[in-house]
Every structure is written in C-alpha cells, then in structure tokens.
Protein backbone atom coordinates (compact mmCIF):
# COMPACT_ATOMS: atom_id res chain seq x y z
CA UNK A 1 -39.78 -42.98 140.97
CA UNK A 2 -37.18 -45.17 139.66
CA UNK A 3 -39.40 -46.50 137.04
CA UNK A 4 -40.75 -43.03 135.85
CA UNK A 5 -37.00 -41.94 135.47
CA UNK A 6 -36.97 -44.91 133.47
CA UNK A 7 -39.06 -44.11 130.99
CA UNK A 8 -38.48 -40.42 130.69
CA UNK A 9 -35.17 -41.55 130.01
CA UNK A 10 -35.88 -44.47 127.51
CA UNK A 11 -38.81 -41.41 125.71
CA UNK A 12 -35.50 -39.45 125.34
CA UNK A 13 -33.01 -41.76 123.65
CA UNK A 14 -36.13 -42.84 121.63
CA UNK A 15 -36.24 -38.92 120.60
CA UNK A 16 -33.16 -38.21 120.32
CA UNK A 17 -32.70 -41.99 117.84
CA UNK A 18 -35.73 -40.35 115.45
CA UNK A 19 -33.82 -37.58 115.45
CA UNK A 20 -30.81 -38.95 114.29
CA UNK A 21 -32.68 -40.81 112.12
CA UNK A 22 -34.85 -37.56 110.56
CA UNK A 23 -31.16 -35.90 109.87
CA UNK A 24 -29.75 -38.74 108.20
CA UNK A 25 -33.46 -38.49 105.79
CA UNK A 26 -32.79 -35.06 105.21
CA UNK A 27 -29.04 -35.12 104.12
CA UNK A 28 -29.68 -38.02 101.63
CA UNK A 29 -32.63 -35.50 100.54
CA UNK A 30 -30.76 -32.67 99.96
CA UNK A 31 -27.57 -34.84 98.59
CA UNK A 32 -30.06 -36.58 95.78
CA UNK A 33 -32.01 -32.75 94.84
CA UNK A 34 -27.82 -31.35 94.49
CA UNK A 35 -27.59 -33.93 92.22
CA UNK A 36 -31.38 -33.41 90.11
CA UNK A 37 -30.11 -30.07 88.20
CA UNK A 38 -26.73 -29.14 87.00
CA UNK A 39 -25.90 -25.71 85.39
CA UNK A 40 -24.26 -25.66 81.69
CA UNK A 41 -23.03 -22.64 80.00
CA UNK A 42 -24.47 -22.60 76.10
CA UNK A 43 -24.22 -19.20 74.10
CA UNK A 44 -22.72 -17.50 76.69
CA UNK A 45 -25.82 -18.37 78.70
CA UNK A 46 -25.78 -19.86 82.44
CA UNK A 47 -29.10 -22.71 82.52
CA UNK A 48 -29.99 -25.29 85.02
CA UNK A 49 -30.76 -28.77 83.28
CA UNK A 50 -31.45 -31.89 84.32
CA UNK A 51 -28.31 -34.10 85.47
CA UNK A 52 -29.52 -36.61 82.71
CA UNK A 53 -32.31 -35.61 80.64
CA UNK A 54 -35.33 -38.31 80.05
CA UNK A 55 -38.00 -36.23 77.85
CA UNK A 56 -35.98 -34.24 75.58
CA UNK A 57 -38.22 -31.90 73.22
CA UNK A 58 -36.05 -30.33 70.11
CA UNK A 59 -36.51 -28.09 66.79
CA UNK A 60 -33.11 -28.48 64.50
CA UNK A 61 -31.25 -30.64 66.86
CA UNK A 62 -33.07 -33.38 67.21
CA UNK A 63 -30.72 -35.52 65.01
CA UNK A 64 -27.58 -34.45 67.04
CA UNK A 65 -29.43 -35.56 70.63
CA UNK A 66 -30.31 -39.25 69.01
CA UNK A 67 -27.04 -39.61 67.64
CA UNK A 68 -25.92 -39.87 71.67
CA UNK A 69 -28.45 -41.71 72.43
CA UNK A 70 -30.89 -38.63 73.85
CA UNK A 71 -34.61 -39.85 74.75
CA UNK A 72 -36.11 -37.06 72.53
CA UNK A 73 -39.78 -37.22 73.17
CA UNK A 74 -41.12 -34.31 70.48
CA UNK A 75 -39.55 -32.90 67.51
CA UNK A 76 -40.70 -30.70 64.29
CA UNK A 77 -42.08 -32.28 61.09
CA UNK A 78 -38.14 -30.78 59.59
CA UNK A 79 -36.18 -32.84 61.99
CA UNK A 80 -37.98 -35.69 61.68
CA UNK A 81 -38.15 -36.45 57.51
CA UNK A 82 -33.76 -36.90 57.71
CA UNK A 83 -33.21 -39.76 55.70
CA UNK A 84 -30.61 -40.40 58.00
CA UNK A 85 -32.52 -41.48 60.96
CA UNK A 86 -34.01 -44.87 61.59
CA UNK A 87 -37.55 -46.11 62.07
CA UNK A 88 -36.49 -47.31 65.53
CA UNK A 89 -34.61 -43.81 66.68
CA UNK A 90 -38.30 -41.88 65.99
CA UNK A 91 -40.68 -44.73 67.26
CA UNK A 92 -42.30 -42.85 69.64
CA UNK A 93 -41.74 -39.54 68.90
CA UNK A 94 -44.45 -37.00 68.60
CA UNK A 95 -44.56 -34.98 65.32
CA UNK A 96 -44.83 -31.22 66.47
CA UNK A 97 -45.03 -29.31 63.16
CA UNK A 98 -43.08 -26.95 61.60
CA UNK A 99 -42.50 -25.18 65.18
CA UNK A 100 -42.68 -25.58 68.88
CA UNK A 101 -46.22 -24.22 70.15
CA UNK A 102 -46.31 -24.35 73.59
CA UNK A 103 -49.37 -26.17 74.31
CA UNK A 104 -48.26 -29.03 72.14
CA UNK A 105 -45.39 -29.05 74.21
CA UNK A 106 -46.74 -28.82 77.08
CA UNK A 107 -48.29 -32.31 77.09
CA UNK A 108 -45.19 -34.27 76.39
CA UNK A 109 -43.37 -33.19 79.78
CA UNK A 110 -40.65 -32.58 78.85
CA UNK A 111 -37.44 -32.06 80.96
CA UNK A 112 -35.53 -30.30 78.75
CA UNK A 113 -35.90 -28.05 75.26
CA UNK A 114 -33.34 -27.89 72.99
CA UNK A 115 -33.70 -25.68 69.93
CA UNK A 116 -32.02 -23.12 67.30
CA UNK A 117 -34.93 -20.79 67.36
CA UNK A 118 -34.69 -17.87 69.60
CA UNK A 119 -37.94 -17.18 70.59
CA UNK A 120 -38.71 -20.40 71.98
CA UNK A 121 -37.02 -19.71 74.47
CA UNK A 122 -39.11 -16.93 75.92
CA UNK A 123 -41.93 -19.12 74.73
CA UNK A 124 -41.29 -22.46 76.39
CA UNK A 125 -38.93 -21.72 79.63
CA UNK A 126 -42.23 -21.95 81.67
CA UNK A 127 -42.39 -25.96 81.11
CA UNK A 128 -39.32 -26.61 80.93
CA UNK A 129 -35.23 -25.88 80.64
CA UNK A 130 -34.82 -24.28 77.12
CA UNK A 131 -31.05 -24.76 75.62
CA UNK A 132 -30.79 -21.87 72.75
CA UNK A 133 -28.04 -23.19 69.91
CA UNK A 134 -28.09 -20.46 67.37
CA UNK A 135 -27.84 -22.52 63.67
CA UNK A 136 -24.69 -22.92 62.47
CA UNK A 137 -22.84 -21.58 65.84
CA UNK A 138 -21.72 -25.63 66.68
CA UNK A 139 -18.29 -25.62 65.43
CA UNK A 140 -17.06 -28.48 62.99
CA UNK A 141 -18.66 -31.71 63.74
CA UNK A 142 -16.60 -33.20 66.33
CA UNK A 143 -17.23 -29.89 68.30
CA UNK A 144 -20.95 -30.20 67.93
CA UNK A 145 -20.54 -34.13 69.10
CA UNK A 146 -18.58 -32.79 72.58
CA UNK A 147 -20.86 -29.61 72.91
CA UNK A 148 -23.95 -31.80 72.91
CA UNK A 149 -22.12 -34.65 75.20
CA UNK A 150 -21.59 -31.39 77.09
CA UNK A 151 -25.11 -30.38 77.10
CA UNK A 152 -26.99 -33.82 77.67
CA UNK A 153 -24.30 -35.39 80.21
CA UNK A 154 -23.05 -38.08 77.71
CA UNK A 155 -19.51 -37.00 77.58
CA UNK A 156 -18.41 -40.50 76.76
CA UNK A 157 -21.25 -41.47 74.02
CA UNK A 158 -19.46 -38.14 72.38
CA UNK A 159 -15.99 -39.38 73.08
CA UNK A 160 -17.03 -42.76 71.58
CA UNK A 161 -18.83 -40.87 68.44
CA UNK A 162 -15.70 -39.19 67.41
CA UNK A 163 -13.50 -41.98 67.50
CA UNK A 164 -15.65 -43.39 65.31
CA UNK A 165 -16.06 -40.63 62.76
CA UNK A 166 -12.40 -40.58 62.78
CA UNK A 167 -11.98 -44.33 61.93
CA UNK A 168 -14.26 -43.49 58.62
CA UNK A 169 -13.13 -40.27 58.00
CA UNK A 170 -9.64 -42.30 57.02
CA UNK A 171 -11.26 -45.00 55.49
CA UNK A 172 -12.90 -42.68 52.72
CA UNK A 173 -9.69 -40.29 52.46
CA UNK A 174 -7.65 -43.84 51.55
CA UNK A 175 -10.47 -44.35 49.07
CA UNK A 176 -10.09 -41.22 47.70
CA UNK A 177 -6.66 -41.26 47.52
CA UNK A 178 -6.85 -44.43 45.76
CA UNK A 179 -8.67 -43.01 42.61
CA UNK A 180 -6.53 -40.06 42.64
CA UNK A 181 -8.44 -37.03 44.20
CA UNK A 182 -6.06 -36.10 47.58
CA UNK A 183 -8.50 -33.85 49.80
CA UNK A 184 -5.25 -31.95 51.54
CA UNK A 185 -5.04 -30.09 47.62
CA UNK A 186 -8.24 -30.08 46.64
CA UNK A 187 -10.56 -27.04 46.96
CA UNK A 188 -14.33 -27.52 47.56
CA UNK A 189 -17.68 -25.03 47.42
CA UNK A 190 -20.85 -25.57 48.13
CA UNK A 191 -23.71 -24.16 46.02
CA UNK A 192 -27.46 -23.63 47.36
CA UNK A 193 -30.14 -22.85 44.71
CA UNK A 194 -33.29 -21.78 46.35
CA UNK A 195 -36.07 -19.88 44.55
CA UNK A 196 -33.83 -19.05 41.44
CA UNK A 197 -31.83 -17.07 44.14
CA UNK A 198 -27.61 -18.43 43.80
CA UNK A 199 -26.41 -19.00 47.16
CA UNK A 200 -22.64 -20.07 48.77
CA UNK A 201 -22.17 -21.71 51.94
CA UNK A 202 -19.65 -22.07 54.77
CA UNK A 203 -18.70 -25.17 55.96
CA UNK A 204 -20.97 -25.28 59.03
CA UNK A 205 -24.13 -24.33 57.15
CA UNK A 206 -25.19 -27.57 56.13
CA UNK A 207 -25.05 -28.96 52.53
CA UNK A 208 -22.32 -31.69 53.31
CA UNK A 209 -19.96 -28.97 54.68
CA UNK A 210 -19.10 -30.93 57.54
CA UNK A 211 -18.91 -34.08 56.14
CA UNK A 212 -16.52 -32.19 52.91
CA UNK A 213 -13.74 -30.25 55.72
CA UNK A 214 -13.86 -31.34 58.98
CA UNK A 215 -14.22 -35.31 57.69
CA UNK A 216 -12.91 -35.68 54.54
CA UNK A 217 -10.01 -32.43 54.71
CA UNK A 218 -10.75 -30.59 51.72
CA UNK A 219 -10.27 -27.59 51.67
CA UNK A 220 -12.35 -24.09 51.35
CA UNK A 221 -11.05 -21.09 48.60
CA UNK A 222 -9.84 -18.11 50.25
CA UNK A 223 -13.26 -16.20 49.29
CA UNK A 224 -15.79 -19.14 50.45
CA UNK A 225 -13.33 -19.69 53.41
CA UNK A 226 -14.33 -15.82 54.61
CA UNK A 227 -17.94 -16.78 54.13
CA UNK A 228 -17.49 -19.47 56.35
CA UNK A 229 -15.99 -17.32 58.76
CA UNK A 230 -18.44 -14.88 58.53
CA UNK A 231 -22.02 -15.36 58.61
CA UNK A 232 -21.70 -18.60 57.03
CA UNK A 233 -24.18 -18.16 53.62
CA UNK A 234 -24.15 -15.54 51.03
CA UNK A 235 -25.76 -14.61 48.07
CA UNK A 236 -24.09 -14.40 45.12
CA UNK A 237 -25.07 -13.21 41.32
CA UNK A 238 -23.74 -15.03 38.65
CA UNK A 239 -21.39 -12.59 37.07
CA UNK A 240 -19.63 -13.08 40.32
CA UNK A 241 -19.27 -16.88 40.34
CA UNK A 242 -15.75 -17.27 39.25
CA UNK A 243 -14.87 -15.45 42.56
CA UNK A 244 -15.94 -18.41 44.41
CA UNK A 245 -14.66 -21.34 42.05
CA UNK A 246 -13.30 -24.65 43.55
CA UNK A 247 -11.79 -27.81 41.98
CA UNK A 248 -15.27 -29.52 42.77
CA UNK A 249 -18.64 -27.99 43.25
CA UNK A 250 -21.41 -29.49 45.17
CA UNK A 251 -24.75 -27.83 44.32
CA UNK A 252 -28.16 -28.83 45.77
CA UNK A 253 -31.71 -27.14 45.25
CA UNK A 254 -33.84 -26.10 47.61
CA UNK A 255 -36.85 -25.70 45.74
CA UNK A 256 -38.31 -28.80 44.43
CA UNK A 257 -41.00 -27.54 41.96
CA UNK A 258 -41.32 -27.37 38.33
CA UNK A 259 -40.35 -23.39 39.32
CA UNK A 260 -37.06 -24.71 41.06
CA UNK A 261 -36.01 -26.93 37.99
CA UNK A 262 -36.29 -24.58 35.28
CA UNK A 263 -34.00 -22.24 37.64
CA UNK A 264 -31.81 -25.20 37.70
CA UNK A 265 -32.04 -25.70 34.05
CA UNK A 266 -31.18 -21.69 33.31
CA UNK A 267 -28.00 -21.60 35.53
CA UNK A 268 -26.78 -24.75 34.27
CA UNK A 269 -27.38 -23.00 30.50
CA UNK A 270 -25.43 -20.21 31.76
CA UNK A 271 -22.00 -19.17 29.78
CA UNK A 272 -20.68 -18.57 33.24
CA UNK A 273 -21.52 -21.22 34.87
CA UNK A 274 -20.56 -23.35 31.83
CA UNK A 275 -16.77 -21.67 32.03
CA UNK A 276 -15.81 -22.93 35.28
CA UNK A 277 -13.00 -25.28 35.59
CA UNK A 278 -15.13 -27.79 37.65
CA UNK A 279 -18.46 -27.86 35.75
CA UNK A 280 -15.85 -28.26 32.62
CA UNK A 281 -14.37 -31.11 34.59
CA UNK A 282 -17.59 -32.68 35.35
CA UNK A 283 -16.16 -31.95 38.61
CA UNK A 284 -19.82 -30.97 39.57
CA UNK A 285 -21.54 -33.20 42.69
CA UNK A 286 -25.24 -32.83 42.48
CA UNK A 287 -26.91 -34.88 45.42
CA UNK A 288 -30.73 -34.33 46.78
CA UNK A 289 -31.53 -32.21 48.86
CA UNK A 290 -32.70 -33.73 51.72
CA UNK A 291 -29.73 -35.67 51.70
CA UNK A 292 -27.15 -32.92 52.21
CA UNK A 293 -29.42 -30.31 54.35
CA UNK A 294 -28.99 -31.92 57.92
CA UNK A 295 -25.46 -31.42 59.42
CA UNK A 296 -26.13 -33.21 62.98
CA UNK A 297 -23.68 -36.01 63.66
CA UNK A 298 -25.10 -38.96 62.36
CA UNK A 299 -25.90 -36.86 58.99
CA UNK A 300 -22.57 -35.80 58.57
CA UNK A 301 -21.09 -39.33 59.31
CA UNK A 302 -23.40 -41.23 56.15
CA UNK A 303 -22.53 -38.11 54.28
CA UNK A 304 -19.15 -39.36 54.29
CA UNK A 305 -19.51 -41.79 52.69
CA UNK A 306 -21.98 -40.45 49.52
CA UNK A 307 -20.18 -38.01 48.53
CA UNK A 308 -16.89 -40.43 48.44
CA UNK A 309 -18.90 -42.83 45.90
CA UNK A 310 -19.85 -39.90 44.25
CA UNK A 311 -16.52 -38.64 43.85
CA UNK A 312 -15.12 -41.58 42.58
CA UNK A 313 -17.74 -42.57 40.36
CA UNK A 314 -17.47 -38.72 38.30
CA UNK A 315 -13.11 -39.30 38.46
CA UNK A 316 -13.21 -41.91 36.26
C-alpha cells in the first residue's frame, strides 16, 4: 500500500513539475508574440507593424528606409534609378515597376509596405502591414529622418542621421559664406517645367527644397512661402512670374524630349523671364532632373553639397 501511495504521489509532483514547466512555455510565448507587433500612429492612422521590420516593400520611400539602414526587399522602377543610391544599397532588390501590383508583391513576403500612394493600401493590407505617407506630408528633412526612425524602430540610426546632416549643413553654409552668398538673407524659388506647363514648388515638394531651407537656411518669398504652406506646387503663367521672384532660382525640367527643350528654350527667350533680377544675375541654378527630384534623406544630404558648388561656381 505504501508503495502504491508512493507512486501516486511521485505521478503527482511529476504532474504538477510539467505543469510548472508548460506555464513557464507559455508566458515566454506570449511575452515574445507582445513583443512581434507594435502599433504606430502615421496620418492620423493607428497600424500594427512589425517590432523591426526584415522585408520591407516601398513605392516613393524607398530611399528614406535605406538611408536607416531598412532591409527593403521590393521597390518601383522610380525609386530605384536615384542617382543617389549605391550599387550595394539595391543589390538584391526586386524591380516592381512603375507601381505595386499585388501579386508581384505577394512573392517577396514582405513584412511591411510602405508607400505614398493611397490605394495601395486597400490593395496590399491583405499581405502585409501597409504604412500610407501622403507625398510631401514628411515635414523638413530632419522630421522625415525621426518619422521614419519612428516608423521602422531605428530611432537612433535617425538620431545619428541628423547629427550628421547637421555637421554638413554648417560645413556648406561656411562655404557659402566664404564666397559671399549668406543663406539667412538670401531668398530662394524653385521652378518645375514639365510639358511646357510653368510650375513653383514648396520646400517639401522635392526639387532640392529640402536640401535649399531646412539644410542650407535660405529662405522662401512671402508668395512661394504660402505655396509651401499650402498644397506645396502651383502652377503659374508667365505674366505672373515676378510675383514669385527670389535672389536665386533653381529650375529643373521634367520633360526630357526634344518637346521639353524647345519649352525650355521659349521661356528662357521670354521678356519676362529675361527681366528678373536673378536670371539678370545669372543667379539662375539649372541642375538635372533626376538629380533634384528625390527628397528622401540621403538625397537631400548629397544635394547639399551640389547646389553649394554650384552656387559658388555662378558667384564668381
């Protein structure tokens, strides 16, 4: 009797052990699955994301995610043609097209979606968390840098990034400074030409806005200042340009055909165009295209540093 006691008893501490045991399993379980998903507010939008992202898939922002060190895994042809990122930054990444179709996506795996286009996020939030940025709704540069830090759980790479866009930003301002342009009182604009349509931009709309205010510190006229603040781009005729006149002008176009150049040719022909205190200055910084389009961090850093030379070459 003693003996069957025995090993009832010895059953029940072995039970009640796996038990103990099981538990202990199951709170390390549900600790590790708290800490799989986290949930970020973006656009005045609650999501649940991945506590750090592996297979990022993006359509705009791809430049800002690999300039914290994101593993993007897909991105569209757009994204991926910046002369500002390496060979070794898009090794690996798959070329999507102009847009994210959902079976392309699909195969990558993706964790996480990041993207400026709206209905990708109705499209795509089936395979994965979609992050919606509307364009040009970042904030200056070193915003955009602690938004996606923010977004991708790389608060410090961010920190890190804007120390060191800082530590330029002064180094080119000196330069500057040196061959007698001071930023703090000069006025910039920035002038879009895209199928013979005129266009002014804000200073979060691309076309080495970023690189111009937040970086440099020039500053915006009162009229292209209200763009800015508005919906960021506008339209303008040509009877109209003096409205929107700056100490320098930086004009790029969008439109590289033979169609694009002869609209390029006519405005610069223009009486107009041809009485405004900058273009009479040859105050007038003309760089390509695809070098003053992107406005992610690592664009806006290099841009820096091209339009200084630029600068400096046309003051003296």
């Amino acid at each position: 009797m003693k003996q069957i006691k025995s090993i009832i008893s010895g059953a029940v501490i072995a039970m009640v052990g796996m038990l103990v045991l099981a538990g202990c399993g199951s709170t390390s379980k549900s600790n590790a699955s708290k800490e799989v998903t986290r949930t970020v507010t973006v656009n005045k939008r609650q999501i649940k994301i991945p506590v750090h992202p592996k297979r990022i898939v993006t359509n705009v922002y791809t430049g800002d995610v690999l300039s914290l060190g994101g593993h993007v895994v897909g991105a569209t042809s757009t994204d991926l043609a910046s002369p500002f990122l390496t060979q070794q930054q898009t090794s690996g990444i798959k070329n999507l097209g102009l847009t994210l179709k959902p079976e392309a996506v699909l195969k990558l795996k993706p964790d996480l979606i990041v993207t400026s286009n709206e209905a990708d996020v109705k499209a795509l939030k089936k395979i994965a968390p979609v992050v919606y940025v509307p364009y040009g709704t970042t904030g200056n540069i070193k915003q955009t840098a602690t938004k996606f830090g923010g977004i991708l759980n790389r608060q410090q790479q961010a920190k890190s990034w804007n120390q060191k866009f800082e530590q330029l930003a002064a180094k080119q301002d000196a330069r500057l400074k040196k061959a007698g342009i001071d930023p703090a009182n000069t006025s910039v604009g920035m002038y879009d030409l895209q199928n013979g349509k005129l266009f002014v931009d804000g200073s979060t709309w691309g076309r080495g806005g970023q690189a111009l205010t937040t970086g440099l510190g020039f500053q915006l006229p009162k009229n292209i200042q209200q763009i800015s603040n508005g919906a960021g781009y506008q339209q303008v005729s040509l009877e109209s340009l003096n409205k929107y006149s700056a100490d320098w002008l930086f004009f790029t176009n969008t439109t590289q055909t033979k169609k694009g150049e002869a609209a390029v040719s006519d405005l610069k022909s223009n009486t107009v165009w041809k009485s405004l205190p900058a273009v009479k200055a040859e105050h007038v910084v003309s760089l390509p295209f695809n070098k003053m389009y992107y406005f992610d961090p690592t664009a806006v850093y290099q841009q820096m540093t091209l339009i200084t030379n630029q600068m400096i070459v046309q003051a003296h």
